[in-house]
Protein backbone atom coordinates (compact mmCIF):
# COMPACT_ATOMS: atom_id res chain seq x y z
CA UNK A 1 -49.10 -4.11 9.46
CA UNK A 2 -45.30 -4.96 9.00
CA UNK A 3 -42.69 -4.79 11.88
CA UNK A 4 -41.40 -1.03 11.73
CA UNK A 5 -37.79 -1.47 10.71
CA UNK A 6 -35.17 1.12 11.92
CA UNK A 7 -32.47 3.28 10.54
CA UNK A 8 -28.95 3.79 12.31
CA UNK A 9 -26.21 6.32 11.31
CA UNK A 10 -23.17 4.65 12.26
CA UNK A 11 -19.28 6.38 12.23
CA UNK A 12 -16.85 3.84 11.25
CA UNK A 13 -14.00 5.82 12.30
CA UNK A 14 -11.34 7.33 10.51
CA UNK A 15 -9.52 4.11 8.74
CA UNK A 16 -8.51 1.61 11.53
CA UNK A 17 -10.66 -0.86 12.31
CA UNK A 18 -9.76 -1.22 15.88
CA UNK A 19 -10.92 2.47 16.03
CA UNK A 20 -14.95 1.23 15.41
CA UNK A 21 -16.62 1.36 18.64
CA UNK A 22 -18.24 -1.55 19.92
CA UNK A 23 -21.61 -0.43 19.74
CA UNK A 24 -20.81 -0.28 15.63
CA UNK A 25 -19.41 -3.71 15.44
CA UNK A 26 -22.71 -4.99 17.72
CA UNK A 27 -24.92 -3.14 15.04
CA UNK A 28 -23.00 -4.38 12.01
CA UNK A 29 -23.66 -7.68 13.02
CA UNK A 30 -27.17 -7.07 13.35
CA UNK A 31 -28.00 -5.22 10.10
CA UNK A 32 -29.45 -6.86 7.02
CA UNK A 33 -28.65 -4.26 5.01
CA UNK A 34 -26.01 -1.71 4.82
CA UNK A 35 -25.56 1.29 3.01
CA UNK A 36 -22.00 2.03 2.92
CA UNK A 37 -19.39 4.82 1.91
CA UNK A 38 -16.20 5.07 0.19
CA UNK A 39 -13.76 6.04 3.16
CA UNK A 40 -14.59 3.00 5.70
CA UNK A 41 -11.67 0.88 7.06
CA UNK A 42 -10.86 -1.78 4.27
CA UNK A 43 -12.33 -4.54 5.36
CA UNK A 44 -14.92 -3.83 7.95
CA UNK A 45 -17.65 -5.08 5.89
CA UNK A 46 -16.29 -8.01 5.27
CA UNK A 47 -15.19 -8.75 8.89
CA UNK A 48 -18.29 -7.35 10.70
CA UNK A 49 -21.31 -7.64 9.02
CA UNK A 50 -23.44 -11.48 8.58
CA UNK A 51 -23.11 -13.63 6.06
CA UNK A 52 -25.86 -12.43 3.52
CA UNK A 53 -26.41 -8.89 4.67
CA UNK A 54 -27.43 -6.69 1.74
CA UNK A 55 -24.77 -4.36 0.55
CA UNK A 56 -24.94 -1.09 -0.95
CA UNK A 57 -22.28 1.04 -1.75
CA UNK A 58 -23.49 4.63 -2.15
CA UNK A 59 -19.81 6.57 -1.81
CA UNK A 60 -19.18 9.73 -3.49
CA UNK A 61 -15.83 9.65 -5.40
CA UNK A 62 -13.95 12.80 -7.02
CA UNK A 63 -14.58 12.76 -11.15
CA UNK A 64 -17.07 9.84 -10.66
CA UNK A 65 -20.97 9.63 -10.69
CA UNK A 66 -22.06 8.62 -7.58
CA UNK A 67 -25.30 8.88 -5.67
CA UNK A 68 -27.05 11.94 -5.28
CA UNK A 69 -27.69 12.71 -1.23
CA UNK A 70 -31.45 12.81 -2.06
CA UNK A 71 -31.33 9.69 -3.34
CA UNK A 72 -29.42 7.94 -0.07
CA UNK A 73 -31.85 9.61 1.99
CA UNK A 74 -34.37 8.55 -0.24
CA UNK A 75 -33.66 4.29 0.16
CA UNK A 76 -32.89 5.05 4.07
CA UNK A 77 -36.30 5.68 4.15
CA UNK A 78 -37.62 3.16 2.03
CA UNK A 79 -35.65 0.52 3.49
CA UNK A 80 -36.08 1.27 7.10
CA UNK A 81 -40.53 1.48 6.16
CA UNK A 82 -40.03 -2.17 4.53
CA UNK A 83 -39.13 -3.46 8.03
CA UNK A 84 -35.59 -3.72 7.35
CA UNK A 85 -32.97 -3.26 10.28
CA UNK A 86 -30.36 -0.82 8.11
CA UNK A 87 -27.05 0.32 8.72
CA UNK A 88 -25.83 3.53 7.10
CA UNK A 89 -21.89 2.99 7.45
CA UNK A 90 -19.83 6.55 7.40
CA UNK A 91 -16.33 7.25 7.27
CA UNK A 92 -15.24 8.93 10.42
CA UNK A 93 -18.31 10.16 12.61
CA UNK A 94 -21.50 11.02 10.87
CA UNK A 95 -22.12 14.36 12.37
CA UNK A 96 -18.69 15.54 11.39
CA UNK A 97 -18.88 16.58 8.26
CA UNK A 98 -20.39 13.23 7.07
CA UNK A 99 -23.76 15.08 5.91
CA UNK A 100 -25.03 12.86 8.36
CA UNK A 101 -27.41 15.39 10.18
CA UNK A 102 -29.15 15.52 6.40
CA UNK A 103 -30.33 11.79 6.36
CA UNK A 104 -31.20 12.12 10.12
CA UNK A 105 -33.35 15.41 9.43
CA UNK A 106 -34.82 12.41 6.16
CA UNK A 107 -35.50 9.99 8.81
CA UNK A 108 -37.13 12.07 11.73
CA UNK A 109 -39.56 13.82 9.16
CA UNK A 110 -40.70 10.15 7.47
CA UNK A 111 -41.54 9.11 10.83
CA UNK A 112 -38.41 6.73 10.96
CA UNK A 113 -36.69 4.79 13.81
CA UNK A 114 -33.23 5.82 14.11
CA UNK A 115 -29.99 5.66 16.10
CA UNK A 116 -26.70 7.82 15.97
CA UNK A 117 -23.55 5.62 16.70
CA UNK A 118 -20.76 8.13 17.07
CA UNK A 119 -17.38 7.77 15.86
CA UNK A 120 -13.71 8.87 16.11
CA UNK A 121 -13.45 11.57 14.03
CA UNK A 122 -10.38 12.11 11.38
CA UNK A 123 -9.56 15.35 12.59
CA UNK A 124 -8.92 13.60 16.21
CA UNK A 125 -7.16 10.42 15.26
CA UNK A 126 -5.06 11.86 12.44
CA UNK A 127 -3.40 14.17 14.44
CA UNK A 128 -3.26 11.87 17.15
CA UNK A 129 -1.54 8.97 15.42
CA UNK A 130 1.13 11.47 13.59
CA UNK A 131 2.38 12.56 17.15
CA UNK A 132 0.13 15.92 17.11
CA UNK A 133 -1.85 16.45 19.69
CA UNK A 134 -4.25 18.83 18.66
CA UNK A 135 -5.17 20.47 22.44
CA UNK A 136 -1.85 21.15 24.80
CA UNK A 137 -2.15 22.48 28.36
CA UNK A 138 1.19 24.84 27.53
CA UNK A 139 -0.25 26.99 24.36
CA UNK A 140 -3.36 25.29 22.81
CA UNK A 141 -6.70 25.54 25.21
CA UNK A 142 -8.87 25.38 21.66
CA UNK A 143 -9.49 23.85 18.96
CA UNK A 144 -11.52 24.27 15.57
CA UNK A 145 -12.63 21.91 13.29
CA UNK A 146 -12.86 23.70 9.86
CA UNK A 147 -14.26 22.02 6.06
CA UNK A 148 -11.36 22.94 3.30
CA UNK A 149 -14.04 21.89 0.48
CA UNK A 150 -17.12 24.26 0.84
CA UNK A 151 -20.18 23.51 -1.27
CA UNK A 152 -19.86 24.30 -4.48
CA UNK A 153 -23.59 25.12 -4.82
CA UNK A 154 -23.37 28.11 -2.14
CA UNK A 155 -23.93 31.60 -3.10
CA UNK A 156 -20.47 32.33 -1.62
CA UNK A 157 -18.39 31.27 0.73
CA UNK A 158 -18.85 30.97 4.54
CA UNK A 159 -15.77 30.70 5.99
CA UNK A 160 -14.89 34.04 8.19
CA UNK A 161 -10.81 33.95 7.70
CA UNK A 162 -10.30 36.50 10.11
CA UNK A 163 -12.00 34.74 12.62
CA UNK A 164 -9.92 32.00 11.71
CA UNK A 165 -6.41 34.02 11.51
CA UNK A 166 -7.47 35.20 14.91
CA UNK A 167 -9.21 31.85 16.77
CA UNK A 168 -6.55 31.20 19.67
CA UNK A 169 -5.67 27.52 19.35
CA UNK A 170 -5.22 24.72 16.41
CA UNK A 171 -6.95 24.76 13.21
CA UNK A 172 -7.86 21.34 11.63
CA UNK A 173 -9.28 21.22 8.63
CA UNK A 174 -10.92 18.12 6.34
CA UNK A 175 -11.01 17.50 2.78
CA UNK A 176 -8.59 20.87 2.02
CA UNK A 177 -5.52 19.07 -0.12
CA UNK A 178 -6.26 20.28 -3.45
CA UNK A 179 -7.25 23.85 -1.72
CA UNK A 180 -4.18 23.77 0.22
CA UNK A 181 -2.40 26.94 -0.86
CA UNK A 182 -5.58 29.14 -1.06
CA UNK A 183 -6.42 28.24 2.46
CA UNK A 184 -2.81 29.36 3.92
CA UNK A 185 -2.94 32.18 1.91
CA UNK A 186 -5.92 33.15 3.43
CA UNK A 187 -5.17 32.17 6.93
CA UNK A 188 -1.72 34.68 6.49
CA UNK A 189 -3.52 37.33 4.92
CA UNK A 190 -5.96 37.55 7.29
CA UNK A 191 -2.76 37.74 9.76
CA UNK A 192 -2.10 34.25 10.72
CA UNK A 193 2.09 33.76 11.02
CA UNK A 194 3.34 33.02 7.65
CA UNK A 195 6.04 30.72 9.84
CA UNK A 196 3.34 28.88 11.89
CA UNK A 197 3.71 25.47 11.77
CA UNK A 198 1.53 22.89 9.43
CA UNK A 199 0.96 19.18 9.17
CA UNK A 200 -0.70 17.52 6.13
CA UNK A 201 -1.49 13.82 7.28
CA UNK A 202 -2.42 11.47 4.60
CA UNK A 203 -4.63 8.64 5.31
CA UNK A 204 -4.74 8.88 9.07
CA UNK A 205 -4.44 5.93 10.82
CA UNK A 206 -3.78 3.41 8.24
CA UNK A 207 -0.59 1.38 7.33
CA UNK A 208 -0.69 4.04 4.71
CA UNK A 209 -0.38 7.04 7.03
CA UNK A 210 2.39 9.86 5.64
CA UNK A 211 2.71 12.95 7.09
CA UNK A 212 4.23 16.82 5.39
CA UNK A 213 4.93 19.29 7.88
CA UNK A 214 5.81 22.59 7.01
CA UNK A 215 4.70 26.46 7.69
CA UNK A 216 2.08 28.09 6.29
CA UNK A 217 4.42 30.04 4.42
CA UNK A 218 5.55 26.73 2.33
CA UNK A 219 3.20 23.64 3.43
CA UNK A 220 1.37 23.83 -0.33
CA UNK A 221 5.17 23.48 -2.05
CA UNK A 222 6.17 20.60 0.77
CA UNK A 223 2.96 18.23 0.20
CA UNK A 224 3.49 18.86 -3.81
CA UNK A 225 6.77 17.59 -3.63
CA UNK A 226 5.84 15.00 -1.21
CA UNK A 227 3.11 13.76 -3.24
CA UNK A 228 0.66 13.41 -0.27
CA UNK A 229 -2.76 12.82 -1.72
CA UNK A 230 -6.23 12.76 -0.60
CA UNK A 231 -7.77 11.92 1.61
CA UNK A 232 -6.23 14.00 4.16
CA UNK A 233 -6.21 16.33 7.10
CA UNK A 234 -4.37 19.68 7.83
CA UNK A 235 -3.15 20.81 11.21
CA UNK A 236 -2.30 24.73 11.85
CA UNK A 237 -1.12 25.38 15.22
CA UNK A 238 2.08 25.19 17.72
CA UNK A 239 1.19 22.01 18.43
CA UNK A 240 2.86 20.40 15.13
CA UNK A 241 6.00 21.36 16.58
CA UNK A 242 5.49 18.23 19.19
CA UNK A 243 5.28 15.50 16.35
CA UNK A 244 9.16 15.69 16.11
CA UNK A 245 9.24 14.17 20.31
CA UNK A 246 6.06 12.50 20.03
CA UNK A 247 5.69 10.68 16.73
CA UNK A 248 4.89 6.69 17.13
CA UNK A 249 3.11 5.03 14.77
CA UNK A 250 4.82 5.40 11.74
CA UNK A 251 8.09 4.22 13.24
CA UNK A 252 9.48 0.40 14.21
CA UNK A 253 7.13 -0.64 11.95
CA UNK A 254 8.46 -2.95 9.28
CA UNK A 255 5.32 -3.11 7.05
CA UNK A 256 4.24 0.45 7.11
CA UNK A 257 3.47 1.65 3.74
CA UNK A 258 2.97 -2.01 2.80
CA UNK A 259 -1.25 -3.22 1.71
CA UNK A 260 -1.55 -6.99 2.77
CA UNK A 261 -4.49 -9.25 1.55
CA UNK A 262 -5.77 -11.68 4.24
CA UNK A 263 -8.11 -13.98 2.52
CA UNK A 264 -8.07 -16.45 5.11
CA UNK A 265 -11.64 -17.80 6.05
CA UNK A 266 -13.45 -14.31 8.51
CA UNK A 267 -13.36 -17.15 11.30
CA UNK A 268 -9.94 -16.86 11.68
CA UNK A 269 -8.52 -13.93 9.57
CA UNK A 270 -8.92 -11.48 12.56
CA UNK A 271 -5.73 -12.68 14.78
CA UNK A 272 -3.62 -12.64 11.41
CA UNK A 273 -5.18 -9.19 10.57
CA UNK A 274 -4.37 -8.06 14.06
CA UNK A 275 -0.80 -8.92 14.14
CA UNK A 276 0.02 -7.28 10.52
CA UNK A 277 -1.77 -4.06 10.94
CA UNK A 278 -1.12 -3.69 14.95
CA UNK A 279 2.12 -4.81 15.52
CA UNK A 280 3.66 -4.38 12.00
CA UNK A 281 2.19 -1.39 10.56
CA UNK A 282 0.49 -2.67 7.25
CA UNK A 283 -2.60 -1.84 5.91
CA UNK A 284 -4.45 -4.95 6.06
CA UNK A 285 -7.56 -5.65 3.72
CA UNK A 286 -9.43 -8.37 5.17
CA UNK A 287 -10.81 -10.19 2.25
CA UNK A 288 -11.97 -13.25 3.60
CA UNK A 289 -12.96 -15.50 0.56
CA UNK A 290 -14.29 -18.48 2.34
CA UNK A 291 -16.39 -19.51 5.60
CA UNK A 292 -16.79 -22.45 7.53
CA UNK A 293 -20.15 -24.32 8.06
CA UNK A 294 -20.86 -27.48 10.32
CA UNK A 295 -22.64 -30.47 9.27
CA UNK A 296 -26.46 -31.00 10.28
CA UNK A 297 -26.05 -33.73 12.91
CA UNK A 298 -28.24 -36.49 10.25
CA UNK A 299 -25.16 -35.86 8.23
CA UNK A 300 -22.23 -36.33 11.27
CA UNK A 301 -23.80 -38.78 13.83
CA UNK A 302 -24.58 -41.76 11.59
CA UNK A 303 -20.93 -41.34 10.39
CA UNK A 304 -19.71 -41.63 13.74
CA UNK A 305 -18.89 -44.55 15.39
CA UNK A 306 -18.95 -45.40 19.52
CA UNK A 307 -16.13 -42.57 20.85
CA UNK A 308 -14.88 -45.84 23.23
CA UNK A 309 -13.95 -47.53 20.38
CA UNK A 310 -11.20 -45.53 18.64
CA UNK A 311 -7.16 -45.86 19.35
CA UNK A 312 -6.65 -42.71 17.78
CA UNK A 313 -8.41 -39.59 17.08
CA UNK A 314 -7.48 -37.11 14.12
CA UNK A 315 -8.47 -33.31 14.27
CA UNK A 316 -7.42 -31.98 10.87
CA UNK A 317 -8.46 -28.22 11.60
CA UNK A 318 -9.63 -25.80 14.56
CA UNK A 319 -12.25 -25.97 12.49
CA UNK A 320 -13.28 -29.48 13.73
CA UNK A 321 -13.21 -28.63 17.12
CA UNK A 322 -16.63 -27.21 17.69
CA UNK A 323 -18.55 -29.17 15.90
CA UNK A 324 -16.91 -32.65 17.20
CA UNK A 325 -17.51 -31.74 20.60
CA UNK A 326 -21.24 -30.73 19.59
CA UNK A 327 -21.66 -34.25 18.49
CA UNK A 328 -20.70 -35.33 21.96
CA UNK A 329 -22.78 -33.35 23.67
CA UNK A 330 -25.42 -34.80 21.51
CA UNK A 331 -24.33 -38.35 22.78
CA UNK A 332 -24.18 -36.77 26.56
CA UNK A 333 -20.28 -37.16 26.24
CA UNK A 334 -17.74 -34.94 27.18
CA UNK A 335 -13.69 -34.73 27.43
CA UNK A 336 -13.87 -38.01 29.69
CA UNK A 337 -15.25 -39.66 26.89
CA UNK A 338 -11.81 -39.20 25.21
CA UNK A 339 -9.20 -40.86 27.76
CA UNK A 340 -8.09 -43.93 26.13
CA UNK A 341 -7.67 -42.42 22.55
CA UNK A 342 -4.38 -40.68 21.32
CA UNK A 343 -5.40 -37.66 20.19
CA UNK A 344 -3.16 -36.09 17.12
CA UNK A 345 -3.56 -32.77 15.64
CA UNK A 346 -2.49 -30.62 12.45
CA UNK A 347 -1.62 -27.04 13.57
CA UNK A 348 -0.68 -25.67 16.70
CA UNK A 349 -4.08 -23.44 17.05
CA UNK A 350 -5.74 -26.35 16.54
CA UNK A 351 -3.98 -27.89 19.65
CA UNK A 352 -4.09 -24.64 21.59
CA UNK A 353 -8.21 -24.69 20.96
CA UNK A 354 -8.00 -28.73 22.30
CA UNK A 355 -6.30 -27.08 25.45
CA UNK A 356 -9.22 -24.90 26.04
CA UNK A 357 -11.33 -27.67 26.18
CA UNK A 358 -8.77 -29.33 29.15
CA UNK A 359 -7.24 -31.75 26.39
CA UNK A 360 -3.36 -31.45 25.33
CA UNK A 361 -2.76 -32.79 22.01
CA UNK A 362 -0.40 -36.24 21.80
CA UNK A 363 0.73 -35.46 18.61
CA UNK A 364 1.37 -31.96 16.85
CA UNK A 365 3.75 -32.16 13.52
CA UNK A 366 6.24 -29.67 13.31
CA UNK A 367 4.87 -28.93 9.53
CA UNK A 368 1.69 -28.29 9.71
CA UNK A 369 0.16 -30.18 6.83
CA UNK A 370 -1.14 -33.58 6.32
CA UNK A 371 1.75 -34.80 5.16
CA UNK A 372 3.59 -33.66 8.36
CA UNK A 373 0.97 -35.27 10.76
CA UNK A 374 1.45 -38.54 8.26
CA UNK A 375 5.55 -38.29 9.25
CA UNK A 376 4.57 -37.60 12.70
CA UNK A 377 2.86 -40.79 13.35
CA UNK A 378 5.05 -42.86 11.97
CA UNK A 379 6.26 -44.23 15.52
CA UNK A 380 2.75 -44.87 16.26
CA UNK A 381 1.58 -48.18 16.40
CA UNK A 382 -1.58 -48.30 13.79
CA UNK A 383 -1.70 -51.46 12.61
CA UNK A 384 -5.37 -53.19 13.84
CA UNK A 385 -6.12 -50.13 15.24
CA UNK A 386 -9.28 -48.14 15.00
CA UNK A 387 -8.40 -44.61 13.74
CA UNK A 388 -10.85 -41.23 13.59
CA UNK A 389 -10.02 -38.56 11.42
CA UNK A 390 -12.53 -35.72 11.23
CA UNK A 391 -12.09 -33.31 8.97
CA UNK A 392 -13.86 -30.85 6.04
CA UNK A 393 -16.23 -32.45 3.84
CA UNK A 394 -13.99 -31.95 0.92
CA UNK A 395 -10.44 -32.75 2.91
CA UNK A 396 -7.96 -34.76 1.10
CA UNK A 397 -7.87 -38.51 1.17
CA UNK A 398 -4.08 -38.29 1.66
CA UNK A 399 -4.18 -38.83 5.63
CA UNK A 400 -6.55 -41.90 5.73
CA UNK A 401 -5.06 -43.54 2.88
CA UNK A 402 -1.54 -43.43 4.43
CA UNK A 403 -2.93 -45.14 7.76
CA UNK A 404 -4.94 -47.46 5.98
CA UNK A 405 -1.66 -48.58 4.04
CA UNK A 406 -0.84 -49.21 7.70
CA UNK A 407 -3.29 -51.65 8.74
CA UNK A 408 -5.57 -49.10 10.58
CA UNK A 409 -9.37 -49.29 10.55
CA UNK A 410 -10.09 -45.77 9.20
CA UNK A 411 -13.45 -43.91 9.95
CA UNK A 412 -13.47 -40.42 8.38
CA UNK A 413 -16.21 -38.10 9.60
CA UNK A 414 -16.77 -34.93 7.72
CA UNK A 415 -17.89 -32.22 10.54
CA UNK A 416 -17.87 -29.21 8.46
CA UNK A 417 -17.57 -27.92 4.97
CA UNK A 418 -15.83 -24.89 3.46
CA UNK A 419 -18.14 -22.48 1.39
CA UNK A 420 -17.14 -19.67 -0.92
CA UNK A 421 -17.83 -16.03 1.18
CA UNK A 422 -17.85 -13.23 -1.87
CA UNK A 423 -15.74 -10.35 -0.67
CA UNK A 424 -17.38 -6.74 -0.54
CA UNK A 425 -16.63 -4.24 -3.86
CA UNK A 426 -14.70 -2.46 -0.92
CA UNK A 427 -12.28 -5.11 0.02
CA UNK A 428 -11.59 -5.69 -3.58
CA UNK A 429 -11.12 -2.67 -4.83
CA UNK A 430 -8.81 -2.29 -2.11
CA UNK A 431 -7.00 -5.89 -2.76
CA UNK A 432 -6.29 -5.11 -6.54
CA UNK A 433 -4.01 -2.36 -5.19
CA UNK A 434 -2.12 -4.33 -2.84
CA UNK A 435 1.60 -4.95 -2.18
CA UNK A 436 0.86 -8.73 -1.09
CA UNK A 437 -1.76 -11.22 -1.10
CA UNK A 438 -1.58 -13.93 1.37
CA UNK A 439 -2.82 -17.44 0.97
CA UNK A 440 -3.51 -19.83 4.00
CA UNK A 441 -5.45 -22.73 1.54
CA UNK A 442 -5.88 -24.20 -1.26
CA UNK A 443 -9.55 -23.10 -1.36
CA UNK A 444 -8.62 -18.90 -0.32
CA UNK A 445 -6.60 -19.38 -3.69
CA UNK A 446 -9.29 -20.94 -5.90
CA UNK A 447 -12.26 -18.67 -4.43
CA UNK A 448 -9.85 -15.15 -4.35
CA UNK A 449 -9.42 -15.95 -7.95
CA UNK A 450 -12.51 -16.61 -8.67
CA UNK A 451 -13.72 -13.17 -7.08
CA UNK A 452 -11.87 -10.65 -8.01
CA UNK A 453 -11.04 -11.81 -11.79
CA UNK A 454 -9.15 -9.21 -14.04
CA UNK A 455 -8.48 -6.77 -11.03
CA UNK A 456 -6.10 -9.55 -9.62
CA UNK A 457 -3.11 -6.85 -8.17
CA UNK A 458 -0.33 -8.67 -10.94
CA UNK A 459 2.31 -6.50 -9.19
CA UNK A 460 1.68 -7.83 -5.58
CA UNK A 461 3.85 -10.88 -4.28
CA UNK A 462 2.50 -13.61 -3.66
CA UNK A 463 2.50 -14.98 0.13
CA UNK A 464 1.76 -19.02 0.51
CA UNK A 465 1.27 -20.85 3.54
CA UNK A 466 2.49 -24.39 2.14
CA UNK A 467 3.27 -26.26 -0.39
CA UNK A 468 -0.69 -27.66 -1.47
CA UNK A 469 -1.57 -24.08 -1.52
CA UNK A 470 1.29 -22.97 -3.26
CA UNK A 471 0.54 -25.91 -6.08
CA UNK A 472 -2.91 -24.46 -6.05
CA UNK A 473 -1.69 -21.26 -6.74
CA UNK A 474 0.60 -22.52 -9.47
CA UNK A 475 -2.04 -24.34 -10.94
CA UNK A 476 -4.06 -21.29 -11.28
CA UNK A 477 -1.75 -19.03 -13.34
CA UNK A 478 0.08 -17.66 -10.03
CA UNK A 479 3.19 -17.14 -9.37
CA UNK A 480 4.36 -17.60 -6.25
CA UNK A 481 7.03 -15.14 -4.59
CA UNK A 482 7.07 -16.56 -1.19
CA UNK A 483 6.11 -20.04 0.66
CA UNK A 484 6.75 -20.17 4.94
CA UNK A 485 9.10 -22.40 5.76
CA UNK A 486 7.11 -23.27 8.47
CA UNK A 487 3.55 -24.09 7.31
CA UNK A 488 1.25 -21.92 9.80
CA UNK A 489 0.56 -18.39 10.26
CA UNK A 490 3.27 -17.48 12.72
CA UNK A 491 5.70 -19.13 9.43
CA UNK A 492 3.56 -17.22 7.00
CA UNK A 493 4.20 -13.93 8.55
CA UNK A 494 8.64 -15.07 9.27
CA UNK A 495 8.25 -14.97 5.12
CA UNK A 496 6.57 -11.89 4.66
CA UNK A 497 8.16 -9.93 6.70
CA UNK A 498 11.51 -11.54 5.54
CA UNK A 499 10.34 -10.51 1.64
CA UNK A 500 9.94 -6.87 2.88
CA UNK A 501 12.86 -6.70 4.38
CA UNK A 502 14.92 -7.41 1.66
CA UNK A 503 12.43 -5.83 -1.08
């Protein structure tokens, strides 16, 4: 008999991924197969879950087929009995109105494994990132969490409105934009204040976030002429009132309203994703395009000479650090092993990872390219010298060649190689309506490309890191609308931001 597999219902929150718990991002990383909805944060998938989990998209979109709940409930099942460990990703919390209690009531009676991951509701966050806070010591001691879409397929509807007019606290209600106007004409007929104040927040949470207020008497008019949009949630209480003192995250932000690409490889997108969403407001889609492997050590040690031997040691990515000091610990060498070489890096996060390993850099070009480390050590003395350079399996020859022209004795060790990472349908249906794409290789360009074909967002500006990927791009039927001055992220970001600024 086959190892039971297990089912678990997780809440991906309502739209920004430093919302997930950690108990989701564990379990993401654990799945091999995830079934996933429409309204996750963009880019959790591609950010969170292993390299060859099994994705499934099962969302339910307005005016499109999608799958019936049966039928989800259905392959939960069939999935989990196969042995599989499966992930059933949910917009928001799955309890709140995600229809999760349906696939758990699937699982339970099948005799299925499962776990419920809770998360941070919409109808919490929302609120709470538009400056609402929907409980307030001074005049709201309750609050009530209300569906503005009823099923279609009931006899007729639930909802008790004078219950509602007459609940003493904030009303919050999901998926109620397109019934809007019915709903405060209910809530005043059944004697709710047609002045009492109303928020419509538009994707909560997200570098998208916009945000109506209003009254009931004239909310419906104010989000028509605002053009807010699904999905969204609606706040009725006194508590609206506060957003005007208490409003932060859609201010000082220079990139709100902006949709950034980062296809930089998942190994290193996060800290760029961080700073655009977190400290600059954009809605970042991680799209991560390529991933890092190392080298088996049958392919790195017999390339690698005696450590003792070199003058001068090369670390052409961050990349290379972990594996290079893996092949010392093979040899049952560490940092001392590396005294009498000058060691010479390209990038400064490259140099900052050296540091955590007790070993400051000798040389770190100010342009953070090959050709800037090859200007960099031109006051070295190379000629007779034995010189290191590990790099990617497919680096360029451009580095060696220029030190061989030197005189140097050149070894080049190839630690890791660079493999195409397909980006989830999520992340690029999300990318092909972005405002910018950003490049931070050659190799994001070629595999982005590559992925996401005819939906390639033509109206997004185009973000390089340098000029090889900017060539790339060029050579690929790009154009590009902005290269950093200064070739590494923080220049990257300098140029984007500059762009918007003046956009």
């Amino acid at each position: 008999m086959g190892v039971p597999g297990k089912a678990y219902l997780i809440g991906a929150g309502p739209g920004d991924p430093g919302l997930l718990t950690v108990r989701a991002v564990e379990l993401l990383g654990r799945c091999d197969v995830v079934l996933y909805d429409r309204l996750i944060p963009a880019g959790a998938l591609d950010s969170l879950v292993a390299t060859g989990t099994e994705l499934v998209y099962v969302g339910k979109e307005p005016g499109r087929p999608s799958m019936a709940q049966d039928e989800i409930n259905a392959r939960l099942v069939e999935l989990a009995r196969a042995g599989r460990t499966v992930g059933r990703l949910k917009g928001g919390d799955p309890f709140v109105f995600g229809r999760g209690g349906e696939e758990a009531e699937a699982l339970a009676g099948a005799g299925v494994r499962f776990e419920v991951v809770p998360g941070i509701t919409a109808g919490v966050a929302a609120p709470a990132y538009a400056g609402i806070p929907i409980t307030h010591r001074d005049g709201a001691s309750a609050v009530a969490f209300v569906t503005g879409h009823e099923d279609p397929d009931k006899p007729e509807p639930v909802l008790d409105w004078d219950a509602l007019a007459a609940f003493p606290g904030t009303l919050v209600f999901y998926m109620g934009v397109r019934n809007l106007e019915p709903i405060a004409w209910s809530l005043v007929e059944a004697g709710r204040p047609e002045g009492e104040p109303v928020a419509v927040i538009e994707r909560g949470t997200t570098g998208r976030q916009r945000t109506a207020t209003g009254t009931l008497g004239d909310i419906a008019a104010r989000v028509a002429e605002a053009g807010i949009k699904p999905p969204a949630i609606t706040v009725v209480g006194a508590v609206v009132d506060l957003r005007d003192e208490l409003a932060w995250f859609e201010q000082g932000r220079p990139l709100m309203g902006k949709t950034v690409v980062v296809t930089r490889a998942r190994e290193q997108a996060s800290a760029l994703a961080e700073r655009l969403s977190r400290e600059l407001g954009a809605e970042v889609v991680a799209a991560p395009v390529i991933t890092t492997e190392p080298l088996a050590p049958e392919e790195v040690d017999p390339a690698l000479g005696p450590i003792d031997r070199y003058d001068l040691i090369c670390l052409t990515s961050r990349n290379a650090i972990d594996p290079f000091f893996a092949a010392l610990r093979r040899r049952r060498l560490d940092a001392r092993a590396l005294a009498a070489a000058r060691i010479a890096v390209i990038g400064s996060s490259t140099a900052a990872l050296l540091a955590e390993r007790g070993i400051d850099a000798d040389v770190v070009p100010g342009r953070q390219v090959a050709e800037g480390l090859i200007e960099a050590l031109a006051g070295e003395e190379v000629d007779g010298r034995r010189v290191l350079v590990a790099r990617a399996a497919e680096g360029r020859d451009l580095l060696p060649d220029a030190l061989r022209e030197r005189g140097a004795q050149v070894d080049v060790v190839a630690l890791y190689r660079t493999l195409p990472l397909p980006p989830s349908r999520a992340s690029l249906e999300a990318a092909a309506r972005a405002d910018y794409v950003t490049f931070t290789s050659s190799s994001t360009v070629r595999y982005f490309v590559e992925a996401i074909g005819d939906a390639f967002p033509r109206a997004a500006r185009i973000v390089s890191i340098g000029p090889a990927t900017s060539a790339t791009a060029r050579e690929l039927g790009l154009e590009v609308h902005v290269e950093a001055a200064r070739h590494d992220v923080d220049g990257l970001i300098e140029a984007l931001l500059e762009d918007a600024r003046s956009s």
